[in-house]
N, C-alpha and C. Protein backbone atom coordinates (compact mmCIF):
# COMPACT_ATOMS: atom_id res chain seq x y z
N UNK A 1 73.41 -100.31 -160.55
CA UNK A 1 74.77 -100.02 -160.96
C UNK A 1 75.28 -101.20 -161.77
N UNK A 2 76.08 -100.93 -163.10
CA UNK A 2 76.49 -101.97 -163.72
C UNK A 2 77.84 -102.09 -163.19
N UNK A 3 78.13 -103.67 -163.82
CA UNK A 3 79.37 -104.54 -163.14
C UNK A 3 80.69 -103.94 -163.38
N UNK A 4 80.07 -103.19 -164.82
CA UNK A 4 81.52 -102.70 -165.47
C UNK A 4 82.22 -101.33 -164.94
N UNK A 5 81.02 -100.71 -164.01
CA UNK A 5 81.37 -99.78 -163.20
C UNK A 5 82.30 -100.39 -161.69
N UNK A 6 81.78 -101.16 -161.65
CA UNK A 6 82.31 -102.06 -160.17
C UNK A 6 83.67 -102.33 -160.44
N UNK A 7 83.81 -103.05 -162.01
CA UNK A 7 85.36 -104.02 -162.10
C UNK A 7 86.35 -102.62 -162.68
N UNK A 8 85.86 -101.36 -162.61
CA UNK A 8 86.84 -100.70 -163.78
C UNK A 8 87.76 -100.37 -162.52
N UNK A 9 89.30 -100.22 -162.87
CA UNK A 9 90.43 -100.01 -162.19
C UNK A 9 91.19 -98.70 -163.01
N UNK A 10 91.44 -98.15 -161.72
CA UNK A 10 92.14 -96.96 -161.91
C UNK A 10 93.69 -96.51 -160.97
N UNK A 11 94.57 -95.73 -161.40
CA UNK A 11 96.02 -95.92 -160.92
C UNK A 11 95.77 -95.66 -159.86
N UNK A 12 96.93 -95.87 -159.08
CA UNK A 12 96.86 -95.94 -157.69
C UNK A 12 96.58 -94.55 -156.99
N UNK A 13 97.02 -93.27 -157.19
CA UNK A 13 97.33 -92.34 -157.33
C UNK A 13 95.44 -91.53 -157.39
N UNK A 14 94.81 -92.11 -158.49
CA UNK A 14 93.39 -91.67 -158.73
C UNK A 14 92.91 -92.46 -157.75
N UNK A 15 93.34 -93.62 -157.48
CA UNK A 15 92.28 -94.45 -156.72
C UNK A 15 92.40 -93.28 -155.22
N UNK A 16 93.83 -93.10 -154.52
CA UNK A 16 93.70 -92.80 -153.25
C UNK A 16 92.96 -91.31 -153.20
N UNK A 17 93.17 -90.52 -154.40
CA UNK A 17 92.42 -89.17 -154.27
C UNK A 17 90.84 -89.78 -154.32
N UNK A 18 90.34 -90.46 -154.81
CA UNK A 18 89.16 -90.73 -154.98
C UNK A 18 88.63 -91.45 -153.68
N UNK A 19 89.16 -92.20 -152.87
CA UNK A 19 89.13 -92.71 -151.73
C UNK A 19 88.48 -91.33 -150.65
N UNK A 20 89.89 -90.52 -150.78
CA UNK A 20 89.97 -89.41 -149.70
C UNK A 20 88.59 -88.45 -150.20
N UNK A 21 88.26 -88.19 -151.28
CA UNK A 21 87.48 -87.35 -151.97
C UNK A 21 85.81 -88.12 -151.49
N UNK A 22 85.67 -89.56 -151.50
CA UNK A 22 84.76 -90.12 -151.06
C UNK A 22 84.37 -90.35 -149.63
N UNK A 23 85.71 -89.90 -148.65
CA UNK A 23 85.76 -89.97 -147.47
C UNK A 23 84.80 -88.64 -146.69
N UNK A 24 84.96 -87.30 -147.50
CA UNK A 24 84.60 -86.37 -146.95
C UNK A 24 82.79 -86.28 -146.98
N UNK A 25 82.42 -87.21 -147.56
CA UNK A 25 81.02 -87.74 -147.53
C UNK A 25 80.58 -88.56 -146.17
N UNK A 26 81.45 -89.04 -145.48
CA UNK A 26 81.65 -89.65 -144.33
C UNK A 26 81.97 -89.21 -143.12
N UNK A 27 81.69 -90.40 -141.95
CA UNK A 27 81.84 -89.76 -140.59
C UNK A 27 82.31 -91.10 -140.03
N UNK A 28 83.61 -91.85 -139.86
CA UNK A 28 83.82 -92.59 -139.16
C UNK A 28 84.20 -92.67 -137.82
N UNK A 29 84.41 -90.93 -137.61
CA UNK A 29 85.01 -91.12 -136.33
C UNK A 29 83.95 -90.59 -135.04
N UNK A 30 83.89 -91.29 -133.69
CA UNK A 30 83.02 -91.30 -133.02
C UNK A 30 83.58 -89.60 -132.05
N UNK A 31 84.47 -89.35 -132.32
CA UNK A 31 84.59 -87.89 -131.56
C UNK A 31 84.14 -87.04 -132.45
N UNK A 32 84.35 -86.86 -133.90
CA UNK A 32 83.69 -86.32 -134.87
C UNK A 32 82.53 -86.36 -135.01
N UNK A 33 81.51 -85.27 -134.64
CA UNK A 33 80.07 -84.78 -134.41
C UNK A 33 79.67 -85.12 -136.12
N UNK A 34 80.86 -83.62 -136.83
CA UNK A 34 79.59 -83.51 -138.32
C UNK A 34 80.73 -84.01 -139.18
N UNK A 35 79.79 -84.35 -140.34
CA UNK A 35 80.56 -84.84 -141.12
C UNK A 35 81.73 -83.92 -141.95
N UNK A 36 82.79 -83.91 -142.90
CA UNK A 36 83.39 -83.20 -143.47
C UNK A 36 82.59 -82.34 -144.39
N UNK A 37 81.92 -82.51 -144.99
CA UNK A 37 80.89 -81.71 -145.54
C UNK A 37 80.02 -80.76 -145.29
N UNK A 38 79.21 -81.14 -144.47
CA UNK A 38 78.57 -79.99 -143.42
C UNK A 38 79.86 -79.10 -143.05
N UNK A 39 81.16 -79.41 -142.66
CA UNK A 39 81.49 -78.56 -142.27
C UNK A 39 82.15 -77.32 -143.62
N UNK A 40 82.42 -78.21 -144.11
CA UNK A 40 83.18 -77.43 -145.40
C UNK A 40 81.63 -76.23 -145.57
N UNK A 41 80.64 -76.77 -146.11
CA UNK A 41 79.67 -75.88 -145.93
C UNK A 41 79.08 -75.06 -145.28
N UNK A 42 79.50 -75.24 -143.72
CA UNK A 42 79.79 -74.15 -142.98
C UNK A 42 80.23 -73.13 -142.77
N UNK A 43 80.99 -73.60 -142.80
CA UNK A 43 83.26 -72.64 -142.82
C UNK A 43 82.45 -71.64 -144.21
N UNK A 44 82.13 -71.98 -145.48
CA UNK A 44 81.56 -71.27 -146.45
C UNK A 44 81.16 -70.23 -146.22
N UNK A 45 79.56 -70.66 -145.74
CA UNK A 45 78.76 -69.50 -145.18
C UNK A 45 79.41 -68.66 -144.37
N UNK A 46 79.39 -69.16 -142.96
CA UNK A 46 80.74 -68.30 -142.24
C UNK A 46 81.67 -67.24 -143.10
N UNK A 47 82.06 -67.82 -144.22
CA UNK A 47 83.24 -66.64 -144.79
C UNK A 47 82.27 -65.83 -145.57
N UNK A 48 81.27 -66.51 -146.07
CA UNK A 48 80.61 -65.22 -146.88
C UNK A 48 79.79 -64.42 -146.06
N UNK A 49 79.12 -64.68 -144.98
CA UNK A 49 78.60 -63.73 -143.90
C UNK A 49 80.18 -62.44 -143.51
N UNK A 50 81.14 -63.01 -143.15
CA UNK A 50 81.87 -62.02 -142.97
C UNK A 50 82.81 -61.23 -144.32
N UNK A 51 82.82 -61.37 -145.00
CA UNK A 51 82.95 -60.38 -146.50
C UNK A 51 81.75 -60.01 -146.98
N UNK A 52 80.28 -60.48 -146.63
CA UNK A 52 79.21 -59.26 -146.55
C UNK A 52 79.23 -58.36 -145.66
N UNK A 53 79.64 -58.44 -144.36
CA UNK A 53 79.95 -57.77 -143.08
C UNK A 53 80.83 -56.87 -143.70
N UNK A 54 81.74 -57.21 -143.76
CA UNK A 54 83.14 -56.16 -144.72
C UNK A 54 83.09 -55.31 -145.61
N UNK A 55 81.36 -55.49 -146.39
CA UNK A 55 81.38 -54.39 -147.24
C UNK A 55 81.72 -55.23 -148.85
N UNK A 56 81.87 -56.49 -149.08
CA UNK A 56 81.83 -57.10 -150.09
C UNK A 56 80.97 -57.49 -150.19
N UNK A 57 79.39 -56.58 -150.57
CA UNK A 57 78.14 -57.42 -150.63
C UNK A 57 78.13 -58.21 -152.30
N UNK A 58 79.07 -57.60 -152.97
CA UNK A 58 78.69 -58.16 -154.54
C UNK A 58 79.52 -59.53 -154.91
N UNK A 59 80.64 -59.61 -154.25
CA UNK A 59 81.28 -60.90 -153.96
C UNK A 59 81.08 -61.91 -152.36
N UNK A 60 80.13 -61.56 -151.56
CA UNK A 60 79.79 -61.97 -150.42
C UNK A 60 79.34 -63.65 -150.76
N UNK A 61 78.14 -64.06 -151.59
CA UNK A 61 78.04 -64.76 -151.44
C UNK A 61 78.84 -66.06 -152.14
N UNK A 62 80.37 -65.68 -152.78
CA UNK A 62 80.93 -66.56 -153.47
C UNK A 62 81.25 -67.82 -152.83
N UNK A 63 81.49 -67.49 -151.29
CA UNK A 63 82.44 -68.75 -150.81
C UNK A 63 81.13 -69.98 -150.75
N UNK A 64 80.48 -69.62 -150.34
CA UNK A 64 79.08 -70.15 -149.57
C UNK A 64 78.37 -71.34 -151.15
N UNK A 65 78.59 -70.12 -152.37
CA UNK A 65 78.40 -70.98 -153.84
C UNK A 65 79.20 -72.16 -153.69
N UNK A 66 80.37 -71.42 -154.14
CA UNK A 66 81.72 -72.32 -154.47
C UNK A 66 81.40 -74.12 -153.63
N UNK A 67 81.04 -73.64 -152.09
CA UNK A 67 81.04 -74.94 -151.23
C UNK A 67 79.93 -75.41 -151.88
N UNK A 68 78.50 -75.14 -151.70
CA UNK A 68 77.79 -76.02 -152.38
C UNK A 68 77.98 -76.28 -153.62
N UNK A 69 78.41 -75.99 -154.40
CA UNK A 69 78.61 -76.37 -155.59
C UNK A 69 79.40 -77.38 -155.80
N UNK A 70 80.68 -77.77 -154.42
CA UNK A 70 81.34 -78.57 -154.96
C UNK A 70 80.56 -79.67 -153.96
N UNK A 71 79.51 -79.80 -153.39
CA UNK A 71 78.60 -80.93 -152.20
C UNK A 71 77.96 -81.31 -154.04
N UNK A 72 77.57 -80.41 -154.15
CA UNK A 72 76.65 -81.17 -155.49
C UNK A 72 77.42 -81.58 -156.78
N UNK A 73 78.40 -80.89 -157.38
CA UNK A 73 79.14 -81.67 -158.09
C UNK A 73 79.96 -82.99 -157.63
N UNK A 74 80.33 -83.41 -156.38
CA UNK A 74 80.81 -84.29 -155.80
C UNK A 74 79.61 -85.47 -156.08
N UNK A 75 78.10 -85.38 -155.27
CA UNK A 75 77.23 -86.16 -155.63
C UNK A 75 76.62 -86.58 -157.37
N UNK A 76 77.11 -85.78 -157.81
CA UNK A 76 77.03 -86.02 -159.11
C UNK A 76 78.06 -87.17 -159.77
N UNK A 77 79.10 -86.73 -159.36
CA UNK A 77 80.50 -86.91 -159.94
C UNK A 77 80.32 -88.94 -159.31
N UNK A 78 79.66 -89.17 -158.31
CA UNK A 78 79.92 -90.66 -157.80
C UNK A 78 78.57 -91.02 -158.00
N UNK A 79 77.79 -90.35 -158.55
CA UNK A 79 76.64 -91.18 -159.19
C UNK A 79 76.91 -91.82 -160.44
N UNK A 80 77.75 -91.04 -161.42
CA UNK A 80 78.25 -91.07 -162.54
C UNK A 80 79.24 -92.21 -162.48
N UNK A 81 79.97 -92.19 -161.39
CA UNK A 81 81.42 -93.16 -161.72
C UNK A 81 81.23 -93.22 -160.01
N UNK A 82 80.91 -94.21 -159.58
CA UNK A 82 80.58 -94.84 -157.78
C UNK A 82 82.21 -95.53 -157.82
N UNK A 83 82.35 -95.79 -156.46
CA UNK A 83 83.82 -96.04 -156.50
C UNK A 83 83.68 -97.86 -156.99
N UNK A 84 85.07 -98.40 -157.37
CA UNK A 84 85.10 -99.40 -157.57
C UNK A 84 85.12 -100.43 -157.01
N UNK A 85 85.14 -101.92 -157.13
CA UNK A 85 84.86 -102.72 -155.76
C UNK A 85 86.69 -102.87 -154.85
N UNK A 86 87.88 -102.49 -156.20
CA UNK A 86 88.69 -102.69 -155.15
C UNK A 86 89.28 -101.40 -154.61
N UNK A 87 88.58 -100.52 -154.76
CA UNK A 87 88.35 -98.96 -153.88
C UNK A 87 87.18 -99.45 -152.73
N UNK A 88 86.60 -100.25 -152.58
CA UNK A 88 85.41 -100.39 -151.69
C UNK A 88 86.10 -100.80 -149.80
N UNK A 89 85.79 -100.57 -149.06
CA UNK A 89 86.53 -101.13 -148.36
C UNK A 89 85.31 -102.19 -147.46
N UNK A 90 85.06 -102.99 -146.60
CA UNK A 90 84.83 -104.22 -146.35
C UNK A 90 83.34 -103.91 -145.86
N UNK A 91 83.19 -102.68 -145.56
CA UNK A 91 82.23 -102.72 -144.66
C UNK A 91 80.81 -101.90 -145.51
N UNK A 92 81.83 -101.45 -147.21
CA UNK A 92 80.85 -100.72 -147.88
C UNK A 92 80.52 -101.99 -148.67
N UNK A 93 81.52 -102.84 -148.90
CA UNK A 93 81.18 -103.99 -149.69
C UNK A 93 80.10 -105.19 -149.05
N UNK A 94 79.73 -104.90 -148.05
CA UNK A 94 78.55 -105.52 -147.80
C UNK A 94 77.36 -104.71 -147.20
N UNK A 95 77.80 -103.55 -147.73
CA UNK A 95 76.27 -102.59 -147.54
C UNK A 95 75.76 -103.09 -149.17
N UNK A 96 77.10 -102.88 -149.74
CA UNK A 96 76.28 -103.12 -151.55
C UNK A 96 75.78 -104.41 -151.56
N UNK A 97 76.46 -105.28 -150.82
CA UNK A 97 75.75 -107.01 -151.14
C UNK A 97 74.63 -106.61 -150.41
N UNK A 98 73.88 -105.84 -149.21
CA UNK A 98 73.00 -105.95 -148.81
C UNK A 98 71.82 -105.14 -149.36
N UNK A 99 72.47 -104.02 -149.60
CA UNK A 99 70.91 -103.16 -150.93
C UNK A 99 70.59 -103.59 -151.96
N UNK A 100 71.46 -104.35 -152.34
CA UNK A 100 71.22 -105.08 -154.14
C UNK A 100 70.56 -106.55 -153.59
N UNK A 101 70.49 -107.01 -152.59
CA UNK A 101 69.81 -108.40 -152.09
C UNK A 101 70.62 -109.43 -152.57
N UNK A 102 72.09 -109.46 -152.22
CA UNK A 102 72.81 -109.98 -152.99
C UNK A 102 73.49 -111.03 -151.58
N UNK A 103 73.86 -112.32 -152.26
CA UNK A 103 74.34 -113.25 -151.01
C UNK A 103 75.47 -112.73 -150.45
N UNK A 104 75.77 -113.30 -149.07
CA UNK A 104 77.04 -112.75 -148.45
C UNK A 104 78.22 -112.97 -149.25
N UNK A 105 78.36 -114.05 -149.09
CA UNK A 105 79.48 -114.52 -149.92
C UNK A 105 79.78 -114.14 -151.45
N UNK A 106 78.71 -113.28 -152.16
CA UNK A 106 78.78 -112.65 -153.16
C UNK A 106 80.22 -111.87 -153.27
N UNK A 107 80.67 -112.26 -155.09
CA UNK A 107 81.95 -111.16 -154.81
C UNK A 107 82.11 -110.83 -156.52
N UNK A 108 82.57 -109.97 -156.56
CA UNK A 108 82.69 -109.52 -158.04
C UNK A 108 83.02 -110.90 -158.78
N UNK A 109 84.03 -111.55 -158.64
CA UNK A 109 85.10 -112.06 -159.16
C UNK A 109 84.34 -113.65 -159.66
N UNK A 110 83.14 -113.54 -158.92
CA UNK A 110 82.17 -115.08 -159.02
C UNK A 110 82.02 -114.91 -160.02
C-alpha cells in the first residue's frame, strides 16, 4: 500500500460513514457470534428463499444478489482506497506496523 493512500484525508462526515462501512467487516464484540456481514448475507438468502416460497421464483433470487454483491463491492471498494491512517484506530495501526515489518514506534508522520 502506498503512503499517499495512508496520508489522504477526507471530511469528517466521509470519514465516519467510511469508519461505520469498514466496521461491518468486523466483530468486536464478544457477545456477537457473526460478524455483520455474514449476517447481512444471511437475512438475504433468508428473504430470497421466502419470495421463492411465495411464488416469486423470477425475482427470488434478488435479495441474496444484491447482499453479495455489496460483500464484494465493499472488498473491492477498500482494496482500492484502504482506510486512512487517521481513520485507523490504534489497534489496526499496529496490525499495519506489524504485516509491513515495520518498527513499533513507526508512524506516518516520521
Amino acid at each position: 500500500m502506498s503512503l499517499e493512500k495512508l496520508k489522504k484525508s477526507y471530511k469528517p462526515n466521509v470519514s465516519k460513514f467510511r469508519r461505520k462501512w469498514v466496521n461491518l467487516f468486523r466483530n468486536y464484540s464478544k457477545k456477537n457470534k457473526l460478524q455483520p456481514s455474514a449476517v447481512i448475507v444471511f437475512v438475504s438468502f433468508m428473504i430470497s428463499v421466502v419470495l421463492t416460497l411465495m411464488g416469486f421464483e423470477k425475482f427470488g433470487f434478488m435479495p441474496f444478489l444484491l447482499g453479495c454483491s455489496f460483500i464484494l463491492i465493499s472488498f473491492a471498494y477498500f482494496t482500492i482506497y484502504p482506510l486512512s491512517w487517521e481513520e485507523m484506530t490504534e489497534e489496526e495501526k499496529e496490525a499495519y506496523r506489524f504485516f509491513n515489518r515495520l518498527p513499533n514506534d513507526w508512524d506516518l508522520d516520521k
